[in-house]
N, C-alpha and C. Protein backbone atom coordinates (compact mmCIF):
# COMPACT_ATOMS: atom_id res chain seq x y z
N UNK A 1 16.82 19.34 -14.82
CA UNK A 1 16.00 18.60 -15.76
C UNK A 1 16.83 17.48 -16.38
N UNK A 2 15.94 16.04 -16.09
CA UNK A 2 17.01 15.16 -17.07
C UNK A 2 17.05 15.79 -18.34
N UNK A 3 18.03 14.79 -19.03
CA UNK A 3 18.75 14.52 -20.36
C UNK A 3 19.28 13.48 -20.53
N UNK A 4 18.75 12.63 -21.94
CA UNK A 4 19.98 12.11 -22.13
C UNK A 4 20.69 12.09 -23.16
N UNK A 5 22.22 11.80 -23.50
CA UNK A 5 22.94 12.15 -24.16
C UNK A 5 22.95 10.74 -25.06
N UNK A 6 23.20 10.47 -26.16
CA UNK A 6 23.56 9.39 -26.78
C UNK A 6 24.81 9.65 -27.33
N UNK A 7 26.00 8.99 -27.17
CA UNK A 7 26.87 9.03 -28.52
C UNK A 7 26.35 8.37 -29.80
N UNK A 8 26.43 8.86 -30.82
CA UNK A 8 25.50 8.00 -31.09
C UNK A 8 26.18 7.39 -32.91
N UNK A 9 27.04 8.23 -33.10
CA UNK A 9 28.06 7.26 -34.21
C UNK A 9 27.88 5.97 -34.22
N UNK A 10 28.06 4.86 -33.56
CA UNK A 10 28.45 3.35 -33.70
C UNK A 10 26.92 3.32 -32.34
N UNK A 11 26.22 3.45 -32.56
CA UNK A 11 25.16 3.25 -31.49
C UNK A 11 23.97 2.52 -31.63
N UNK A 12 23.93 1.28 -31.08
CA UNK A 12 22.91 -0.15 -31.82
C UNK A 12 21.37 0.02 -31.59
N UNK A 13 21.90 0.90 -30.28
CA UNK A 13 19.95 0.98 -29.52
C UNK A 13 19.28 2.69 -29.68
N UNK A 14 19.62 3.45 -31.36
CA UNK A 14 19.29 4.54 -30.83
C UNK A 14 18.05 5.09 -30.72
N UNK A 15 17.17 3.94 -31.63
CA UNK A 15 15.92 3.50 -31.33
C UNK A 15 15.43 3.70 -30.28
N UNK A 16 15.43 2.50 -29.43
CA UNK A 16 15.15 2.10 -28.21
C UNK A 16 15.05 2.79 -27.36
N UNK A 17 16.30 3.60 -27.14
CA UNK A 17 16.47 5.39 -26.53
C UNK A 17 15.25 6.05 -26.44
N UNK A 18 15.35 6.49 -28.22
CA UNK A 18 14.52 7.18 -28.37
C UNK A 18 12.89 7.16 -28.17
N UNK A 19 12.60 5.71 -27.98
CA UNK A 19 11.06 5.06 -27.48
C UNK A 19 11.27 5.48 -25.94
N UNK A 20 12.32 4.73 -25.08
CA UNK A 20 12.03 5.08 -23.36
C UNK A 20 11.84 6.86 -23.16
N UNK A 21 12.94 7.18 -23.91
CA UNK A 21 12.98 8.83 -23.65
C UNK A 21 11.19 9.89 -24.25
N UNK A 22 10.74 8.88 -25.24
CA UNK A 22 9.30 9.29 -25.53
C UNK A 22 8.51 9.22 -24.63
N UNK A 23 8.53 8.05 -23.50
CA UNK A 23 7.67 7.06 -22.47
C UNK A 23 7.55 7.84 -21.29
N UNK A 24 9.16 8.95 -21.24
CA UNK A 24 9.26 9.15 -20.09
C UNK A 24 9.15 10.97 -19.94
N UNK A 25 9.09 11.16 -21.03
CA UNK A 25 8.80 12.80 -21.31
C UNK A 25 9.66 13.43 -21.63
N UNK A 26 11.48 12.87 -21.44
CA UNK A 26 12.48 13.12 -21.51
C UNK A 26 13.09 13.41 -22.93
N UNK A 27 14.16 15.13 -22.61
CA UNK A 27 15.05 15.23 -24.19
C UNK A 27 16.06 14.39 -24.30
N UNK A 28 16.55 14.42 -25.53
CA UNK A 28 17.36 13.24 -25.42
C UNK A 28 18.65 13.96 -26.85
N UNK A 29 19.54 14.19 -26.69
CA UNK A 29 20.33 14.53 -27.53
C UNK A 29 21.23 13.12 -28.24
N UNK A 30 21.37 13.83 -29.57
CA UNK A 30 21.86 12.12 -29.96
C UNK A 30 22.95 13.10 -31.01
N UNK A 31 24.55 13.32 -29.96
CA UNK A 31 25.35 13.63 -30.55
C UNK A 31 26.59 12.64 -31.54
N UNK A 32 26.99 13.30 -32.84
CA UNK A 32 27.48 12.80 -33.54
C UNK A 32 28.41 13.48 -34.58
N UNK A 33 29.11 12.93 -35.13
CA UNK A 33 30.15 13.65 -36.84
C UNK A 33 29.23 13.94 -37.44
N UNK A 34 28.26 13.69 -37.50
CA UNK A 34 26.94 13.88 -38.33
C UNK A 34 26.66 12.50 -39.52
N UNK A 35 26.16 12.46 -40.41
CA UNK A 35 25.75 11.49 -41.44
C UNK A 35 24.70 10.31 -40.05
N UNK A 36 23.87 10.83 -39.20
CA UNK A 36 23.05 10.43 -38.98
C UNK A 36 21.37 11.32 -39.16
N UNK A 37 20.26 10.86 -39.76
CA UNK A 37 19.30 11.01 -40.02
C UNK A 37 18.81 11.85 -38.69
N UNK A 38 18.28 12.88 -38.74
CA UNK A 38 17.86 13.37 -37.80
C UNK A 38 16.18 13.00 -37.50
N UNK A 39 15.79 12.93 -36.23
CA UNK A 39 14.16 12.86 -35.91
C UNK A 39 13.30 13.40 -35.85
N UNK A 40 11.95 13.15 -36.01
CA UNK A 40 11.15 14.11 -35.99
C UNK A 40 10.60 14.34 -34.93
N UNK A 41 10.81 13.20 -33.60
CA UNK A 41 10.61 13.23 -32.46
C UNK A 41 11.13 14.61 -31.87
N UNK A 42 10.06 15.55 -31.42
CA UNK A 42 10.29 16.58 -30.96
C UNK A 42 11.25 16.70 -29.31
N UNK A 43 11.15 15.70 -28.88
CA UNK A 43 12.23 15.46 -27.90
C UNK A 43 13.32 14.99 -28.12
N UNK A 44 13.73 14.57 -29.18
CA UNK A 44 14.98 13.95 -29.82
C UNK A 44 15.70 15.33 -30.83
N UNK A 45 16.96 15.46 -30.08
CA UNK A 45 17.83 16.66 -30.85
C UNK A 45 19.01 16.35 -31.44
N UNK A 46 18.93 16.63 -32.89
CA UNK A 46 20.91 15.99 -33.29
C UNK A 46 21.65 17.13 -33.04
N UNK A 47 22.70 16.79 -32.60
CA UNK A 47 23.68 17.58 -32.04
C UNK A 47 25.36 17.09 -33.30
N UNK A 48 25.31 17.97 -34.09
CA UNK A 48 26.83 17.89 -34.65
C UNK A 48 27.53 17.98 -34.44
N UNK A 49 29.24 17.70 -33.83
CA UNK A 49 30.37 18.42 -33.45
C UNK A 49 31.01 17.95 -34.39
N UNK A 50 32.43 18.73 -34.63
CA UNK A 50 33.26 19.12 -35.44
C UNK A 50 33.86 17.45 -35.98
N UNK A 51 34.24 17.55 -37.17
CA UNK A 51 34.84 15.81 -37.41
C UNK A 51 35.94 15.94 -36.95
N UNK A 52 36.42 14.79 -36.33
CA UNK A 52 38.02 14.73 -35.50
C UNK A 52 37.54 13.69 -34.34
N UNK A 53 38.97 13.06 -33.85
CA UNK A 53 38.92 11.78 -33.00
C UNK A 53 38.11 12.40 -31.73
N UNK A 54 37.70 11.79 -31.26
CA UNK A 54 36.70 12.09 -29.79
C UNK A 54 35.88 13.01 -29.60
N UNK A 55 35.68 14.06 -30.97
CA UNK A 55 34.74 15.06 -30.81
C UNK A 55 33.49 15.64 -29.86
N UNK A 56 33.06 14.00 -30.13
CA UNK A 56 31.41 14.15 -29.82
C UNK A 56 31.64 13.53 -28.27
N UNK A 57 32.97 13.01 -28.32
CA UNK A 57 32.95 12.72 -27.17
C UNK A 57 32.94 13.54 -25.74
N UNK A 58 34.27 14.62 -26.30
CA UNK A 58 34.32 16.12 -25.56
C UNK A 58 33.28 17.09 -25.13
N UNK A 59 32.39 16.74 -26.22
CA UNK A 59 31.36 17.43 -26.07
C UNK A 59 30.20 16.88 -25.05
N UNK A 60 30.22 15.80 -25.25
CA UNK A 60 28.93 15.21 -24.61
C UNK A 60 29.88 15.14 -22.74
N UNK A 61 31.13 15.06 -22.31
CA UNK A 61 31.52 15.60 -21.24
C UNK A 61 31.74 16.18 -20.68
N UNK A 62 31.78 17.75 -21.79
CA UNK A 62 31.64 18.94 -21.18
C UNK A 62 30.38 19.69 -20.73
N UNK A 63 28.79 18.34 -21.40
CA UNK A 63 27.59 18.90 -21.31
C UNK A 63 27.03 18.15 -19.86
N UNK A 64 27.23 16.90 -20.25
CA UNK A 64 26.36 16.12 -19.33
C UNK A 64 27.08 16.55 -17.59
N UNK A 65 25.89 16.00 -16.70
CA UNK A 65 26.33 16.35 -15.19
C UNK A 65 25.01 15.58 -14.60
N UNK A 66 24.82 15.73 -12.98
CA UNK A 66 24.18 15.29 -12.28
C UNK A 66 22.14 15.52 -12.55
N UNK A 67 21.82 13.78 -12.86
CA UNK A 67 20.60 14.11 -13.14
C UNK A 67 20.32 13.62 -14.53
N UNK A 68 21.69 13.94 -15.62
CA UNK A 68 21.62 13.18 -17.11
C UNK A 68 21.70 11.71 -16.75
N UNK A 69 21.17 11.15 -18.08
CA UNK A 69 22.20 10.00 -18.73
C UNK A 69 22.85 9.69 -20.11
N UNK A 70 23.76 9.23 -19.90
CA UNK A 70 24.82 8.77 -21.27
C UNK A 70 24.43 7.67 -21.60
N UNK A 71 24.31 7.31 -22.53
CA UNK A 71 24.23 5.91 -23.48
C UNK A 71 25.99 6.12 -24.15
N UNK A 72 26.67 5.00 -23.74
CA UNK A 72 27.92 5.08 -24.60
C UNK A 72 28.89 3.63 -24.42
N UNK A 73 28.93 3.25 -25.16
CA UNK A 73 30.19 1.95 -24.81
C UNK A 73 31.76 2.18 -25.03
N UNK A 74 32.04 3.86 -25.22
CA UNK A 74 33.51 4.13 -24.54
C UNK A 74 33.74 4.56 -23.37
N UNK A 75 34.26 3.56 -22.81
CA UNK A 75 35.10 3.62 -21.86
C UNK A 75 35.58 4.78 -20.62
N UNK A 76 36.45 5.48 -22.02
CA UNK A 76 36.76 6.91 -21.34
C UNK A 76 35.74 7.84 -21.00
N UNK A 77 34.78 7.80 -22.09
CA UNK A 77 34.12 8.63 -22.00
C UNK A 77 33.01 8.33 -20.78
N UNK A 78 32.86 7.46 -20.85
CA UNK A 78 31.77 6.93 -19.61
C UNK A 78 32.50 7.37 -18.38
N UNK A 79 33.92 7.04 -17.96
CA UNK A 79 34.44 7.60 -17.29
C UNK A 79 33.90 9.39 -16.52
N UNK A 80 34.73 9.69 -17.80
CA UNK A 80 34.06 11.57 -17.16
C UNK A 80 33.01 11.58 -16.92
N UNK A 81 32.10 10.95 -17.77
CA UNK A 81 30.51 11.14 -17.54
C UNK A 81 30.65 10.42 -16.13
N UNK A 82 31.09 9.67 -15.42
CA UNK A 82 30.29 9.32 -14.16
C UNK A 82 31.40 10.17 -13.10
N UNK A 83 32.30 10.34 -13.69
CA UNK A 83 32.74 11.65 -12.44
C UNK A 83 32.33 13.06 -12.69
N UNK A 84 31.36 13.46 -13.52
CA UNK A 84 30.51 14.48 -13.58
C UNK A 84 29.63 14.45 -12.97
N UNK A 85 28.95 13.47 -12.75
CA UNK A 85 27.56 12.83 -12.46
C UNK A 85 26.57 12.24 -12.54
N UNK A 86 26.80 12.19 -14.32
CA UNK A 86 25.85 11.53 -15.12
C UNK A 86 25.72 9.63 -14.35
N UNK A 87 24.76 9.23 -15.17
CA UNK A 87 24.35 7.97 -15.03
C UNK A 87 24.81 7.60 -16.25
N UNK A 88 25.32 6.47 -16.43
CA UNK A 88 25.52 5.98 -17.79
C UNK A 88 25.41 4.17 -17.92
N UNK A 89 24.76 4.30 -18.91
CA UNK A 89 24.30 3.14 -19.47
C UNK A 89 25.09 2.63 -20.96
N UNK A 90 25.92 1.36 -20.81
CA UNK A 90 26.43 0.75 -22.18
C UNK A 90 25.16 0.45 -23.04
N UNK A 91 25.63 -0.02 -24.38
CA UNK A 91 24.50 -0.30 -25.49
C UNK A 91 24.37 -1.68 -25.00
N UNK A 92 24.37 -2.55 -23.84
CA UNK A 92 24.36 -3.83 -24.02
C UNK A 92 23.48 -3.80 -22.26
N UNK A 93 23.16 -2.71 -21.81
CA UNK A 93 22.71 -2.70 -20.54
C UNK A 93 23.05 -2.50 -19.10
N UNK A 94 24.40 -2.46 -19.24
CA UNK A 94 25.54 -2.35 -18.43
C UNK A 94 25.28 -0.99 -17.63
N UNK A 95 25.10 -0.84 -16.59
CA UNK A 95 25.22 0.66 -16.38
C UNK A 95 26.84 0.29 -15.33
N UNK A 96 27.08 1.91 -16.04
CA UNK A 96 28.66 2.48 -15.02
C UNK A 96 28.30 3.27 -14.04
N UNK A 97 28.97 2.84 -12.97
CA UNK A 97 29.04 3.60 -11.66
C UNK A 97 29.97 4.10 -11.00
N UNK A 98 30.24 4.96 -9.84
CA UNK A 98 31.83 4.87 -9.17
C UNK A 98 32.06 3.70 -8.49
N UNK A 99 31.18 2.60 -8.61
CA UNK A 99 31.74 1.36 -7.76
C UNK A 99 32.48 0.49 -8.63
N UNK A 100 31.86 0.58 -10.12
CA UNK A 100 32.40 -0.37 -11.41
C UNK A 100 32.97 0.22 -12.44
N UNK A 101 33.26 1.61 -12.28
CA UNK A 101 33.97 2.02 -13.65
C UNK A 101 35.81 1.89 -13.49
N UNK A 102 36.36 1.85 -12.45
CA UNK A 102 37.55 1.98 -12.41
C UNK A 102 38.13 0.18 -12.86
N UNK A 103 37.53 -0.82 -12.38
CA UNK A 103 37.59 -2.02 -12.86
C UNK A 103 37.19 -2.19 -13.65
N UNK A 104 36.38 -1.41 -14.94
CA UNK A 104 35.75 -1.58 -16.27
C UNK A 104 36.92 -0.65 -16.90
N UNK A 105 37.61 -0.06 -16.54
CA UNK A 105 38.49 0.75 -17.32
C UNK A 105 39.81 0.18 -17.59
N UNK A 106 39.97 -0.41 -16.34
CA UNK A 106 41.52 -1.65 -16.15
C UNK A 106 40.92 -2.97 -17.06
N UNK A 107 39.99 -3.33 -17.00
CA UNK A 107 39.37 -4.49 -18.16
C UNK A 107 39.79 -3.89 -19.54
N UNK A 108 39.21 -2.55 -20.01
CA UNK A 108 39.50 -2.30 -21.29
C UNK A 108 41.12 -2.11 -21.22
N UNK A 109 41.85 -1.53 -20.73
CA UNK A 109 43.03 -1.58 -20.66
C UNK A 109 44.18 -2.83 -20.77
N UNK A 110 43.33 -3.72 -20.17
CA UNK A 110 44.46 -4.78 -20.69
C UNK A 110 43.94 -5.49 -21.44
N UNK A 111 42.55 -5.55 -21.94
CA UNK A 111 42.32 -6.32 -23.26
C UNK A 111 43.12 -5.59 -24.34
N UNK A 112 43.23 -4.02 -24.07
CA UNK A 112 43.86 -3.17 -24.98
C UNK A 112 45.16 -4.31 -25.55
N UNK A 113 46.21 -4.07 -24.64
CA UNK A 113 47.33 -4.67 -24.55
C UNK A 113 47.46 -6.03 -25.10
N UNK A 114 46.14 -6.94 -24.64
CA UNK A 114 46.53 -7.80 -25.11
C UNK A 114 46.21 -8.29 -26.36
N UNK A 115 45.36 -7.09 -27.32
CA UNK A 115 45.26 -7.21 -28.35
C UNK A 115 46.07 -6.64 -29.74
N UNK A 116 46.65 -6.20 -28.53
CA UNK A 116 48.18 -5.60 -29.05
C UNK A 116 49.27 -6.33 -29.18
N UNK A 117 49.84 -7.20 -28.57
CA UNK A 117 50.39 -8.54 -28.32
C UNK A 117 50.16 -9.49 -29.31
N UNK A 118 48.87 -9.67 -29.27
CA UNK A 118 48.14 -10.82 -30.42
C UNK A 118 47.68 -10.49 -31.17
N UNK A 119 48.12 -10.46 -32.31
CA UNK A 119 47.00 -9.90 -33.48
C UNK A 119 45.93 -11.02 -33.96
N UNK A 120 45.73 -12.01 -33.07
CA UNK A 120 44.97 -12.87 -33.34
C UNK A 120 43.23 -12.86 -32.43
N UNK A 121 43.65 -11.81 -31.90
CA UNK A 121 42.95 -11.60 -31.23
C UNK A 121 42.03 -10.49 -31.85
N UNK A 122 42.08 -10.06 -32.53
CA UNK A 122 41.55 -8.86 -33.17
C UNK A 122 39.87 -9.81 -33.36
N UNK A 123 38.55 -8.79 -33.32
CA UNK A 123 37.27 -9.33 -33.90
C UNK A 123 37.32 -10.59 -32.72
N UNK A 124 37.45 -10.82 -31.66
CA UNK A 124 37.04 -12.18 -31.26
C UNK A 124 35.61 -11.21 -30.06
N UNK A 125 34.99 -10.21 -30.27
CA UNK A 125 34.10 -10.06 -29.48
C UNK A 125 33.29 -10.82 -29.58
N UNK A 126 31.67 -10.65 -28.97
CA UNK A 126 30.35 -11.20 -28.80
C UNK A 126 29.72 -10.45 -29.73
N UNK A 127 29.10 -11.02 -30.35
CA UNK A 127 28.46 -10.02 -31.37
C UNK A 127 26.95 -9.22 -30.55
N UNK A 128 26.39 -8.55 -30.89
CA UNK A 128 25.70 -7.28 -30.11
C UNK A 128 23.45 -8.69 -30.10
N UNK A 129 23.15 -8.95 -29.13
CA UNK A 129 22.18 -10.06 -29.19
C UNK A 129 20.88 -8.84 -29.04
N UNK A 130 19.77 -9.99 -29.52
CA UNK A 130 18.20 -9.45 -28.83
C UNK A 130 18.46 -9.43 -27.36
N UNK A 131 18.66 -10.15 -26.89
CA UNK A 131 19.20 -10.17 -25.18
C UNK A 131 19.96 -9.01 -24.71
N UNK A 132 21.35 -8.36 -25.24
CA UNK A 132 21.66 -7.71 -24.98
C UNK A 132 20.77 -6.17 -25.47
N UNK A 133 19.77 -6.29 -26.07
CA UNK A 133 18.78 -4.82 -26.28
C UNK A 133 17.83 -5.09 -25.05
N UNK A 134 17.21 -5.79 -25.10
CA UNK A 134 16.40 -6.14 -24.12
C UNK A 134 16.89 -5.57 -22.38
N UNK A 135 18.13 -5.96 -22.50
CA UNK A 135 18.67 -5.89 -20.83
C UNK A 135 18.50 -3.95 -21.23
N UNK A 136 19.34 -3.49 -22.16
CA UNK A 136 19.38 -2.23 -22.49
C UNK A 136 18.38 -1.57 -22.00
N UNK A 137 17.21 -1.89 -22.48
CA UNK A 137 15.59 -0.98 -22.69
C UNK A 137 15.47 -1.04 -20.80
N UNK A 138 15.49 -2.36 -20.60
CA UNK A 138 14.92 -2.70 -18.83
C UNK A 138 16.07 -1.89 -18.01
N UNK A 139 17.03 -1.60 -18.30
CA UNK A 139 18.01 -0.43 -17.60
C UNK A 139 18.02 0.57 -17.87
N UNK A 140 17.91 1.33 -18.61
CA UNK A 140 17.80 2.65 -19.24
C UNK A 140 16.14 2.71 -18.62
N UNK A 141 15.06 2.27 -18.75
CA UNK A 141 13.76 2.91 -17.55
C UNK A 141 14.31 2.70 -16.59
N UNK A 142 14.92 2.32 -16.11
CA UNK A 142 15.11 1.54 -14.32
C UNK A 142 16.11 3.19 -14.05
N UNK A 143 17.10 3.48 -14.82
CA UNK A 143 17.86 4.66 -14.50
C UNK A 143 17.52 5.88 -14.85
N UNK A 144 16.33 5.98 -15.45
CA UNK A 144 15.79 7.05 -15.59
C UNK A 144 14.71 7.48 -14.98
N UNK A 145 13.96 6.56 -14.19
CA UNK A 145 13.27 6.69 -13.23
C UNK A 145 13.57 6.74 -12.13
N UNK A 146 15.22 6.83 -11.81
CA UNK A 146 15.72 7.04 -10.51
C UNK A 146 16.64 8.27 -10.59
N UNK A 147 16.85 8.38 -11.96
CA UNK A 147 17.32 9.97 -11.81
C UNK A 147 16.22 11.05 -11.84
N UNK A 148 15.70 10.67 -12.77
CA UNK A 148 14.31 11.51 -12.14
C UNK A 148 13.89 12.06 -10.90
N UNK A 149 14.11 11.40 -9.98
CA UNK A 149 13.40 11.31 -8.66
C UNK A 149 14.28 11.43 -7.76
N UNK A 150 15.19 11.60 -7.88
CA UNK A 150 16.57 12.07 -7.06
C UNK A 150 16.39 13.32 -6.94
């Protein structure tokens, strides 16, 4: 049975989620430290784990597997999730695969570095657009209608 997982601490579209995952019949866990509002959407479940660095992260990789999807824009964590099996989708529309996560991981890695190097570099992202929700919503059905059906 799908699932999908949200990290959902720093998470822009948990909305949006929560509308496709209504559309599509699908539960949808939206794990966190907690101090997020829980739903009344009976398919929408908050999931608490313990406060501490990567918590929710551990958790949501020791749950998810073949058939879920992740909503998450870390890195690592998207990682396990797609060598588990999951499908995973960034908050900006991006989905990770085994064809693009190992070159999305060496990207974060040396921006790491080089924002380490430069402290001038700190805050020079893209800020989060209607465009980038939009691509979100049109990928998240597109991958959930193909895990589905797998």
């Amino acid at each position: 049975m799908t699932r999908i997982f949200v990290d959902a601490d720093a998470c822009p579209v948990k909305e949006e989620a929560e509308r496709v995952a209504t559309r599509h019949g699908v539960s949808m866990l939206m794990v966190s430290n907690g101090g997020i509002r829980p739903s009344q959407n009976p398919l929408v479940q908050s999931v608490f784990v313990a406060q501490g660095p990567d918590e929710a992260d551990k958790w949501i990789a020791a749950q998810c597997g073949p058939g879920d999807v992740v909503i998450t824009g870390d890195i690592p964590l998207a990682a396990k999730c797609v060598e588990a099996g999951a499908a995973v989708v960034k908050h900006n529309g991006e989905e990770l695969t085994r064809a693009n996560i190992g070159m999305v991981l060496a990207t974060r890695d040396l921006m790491q570095d080089m924002r380490s190097a430069d402290p001038f570099m700190v805050g020079r992202g893209r800020p989060f657009s209607k465009a980038d929700r939009s691509r979100f919503l049109d990928v998240l059905d597109r991958v959930l209608r193909r895990v589905k059906t797998a």
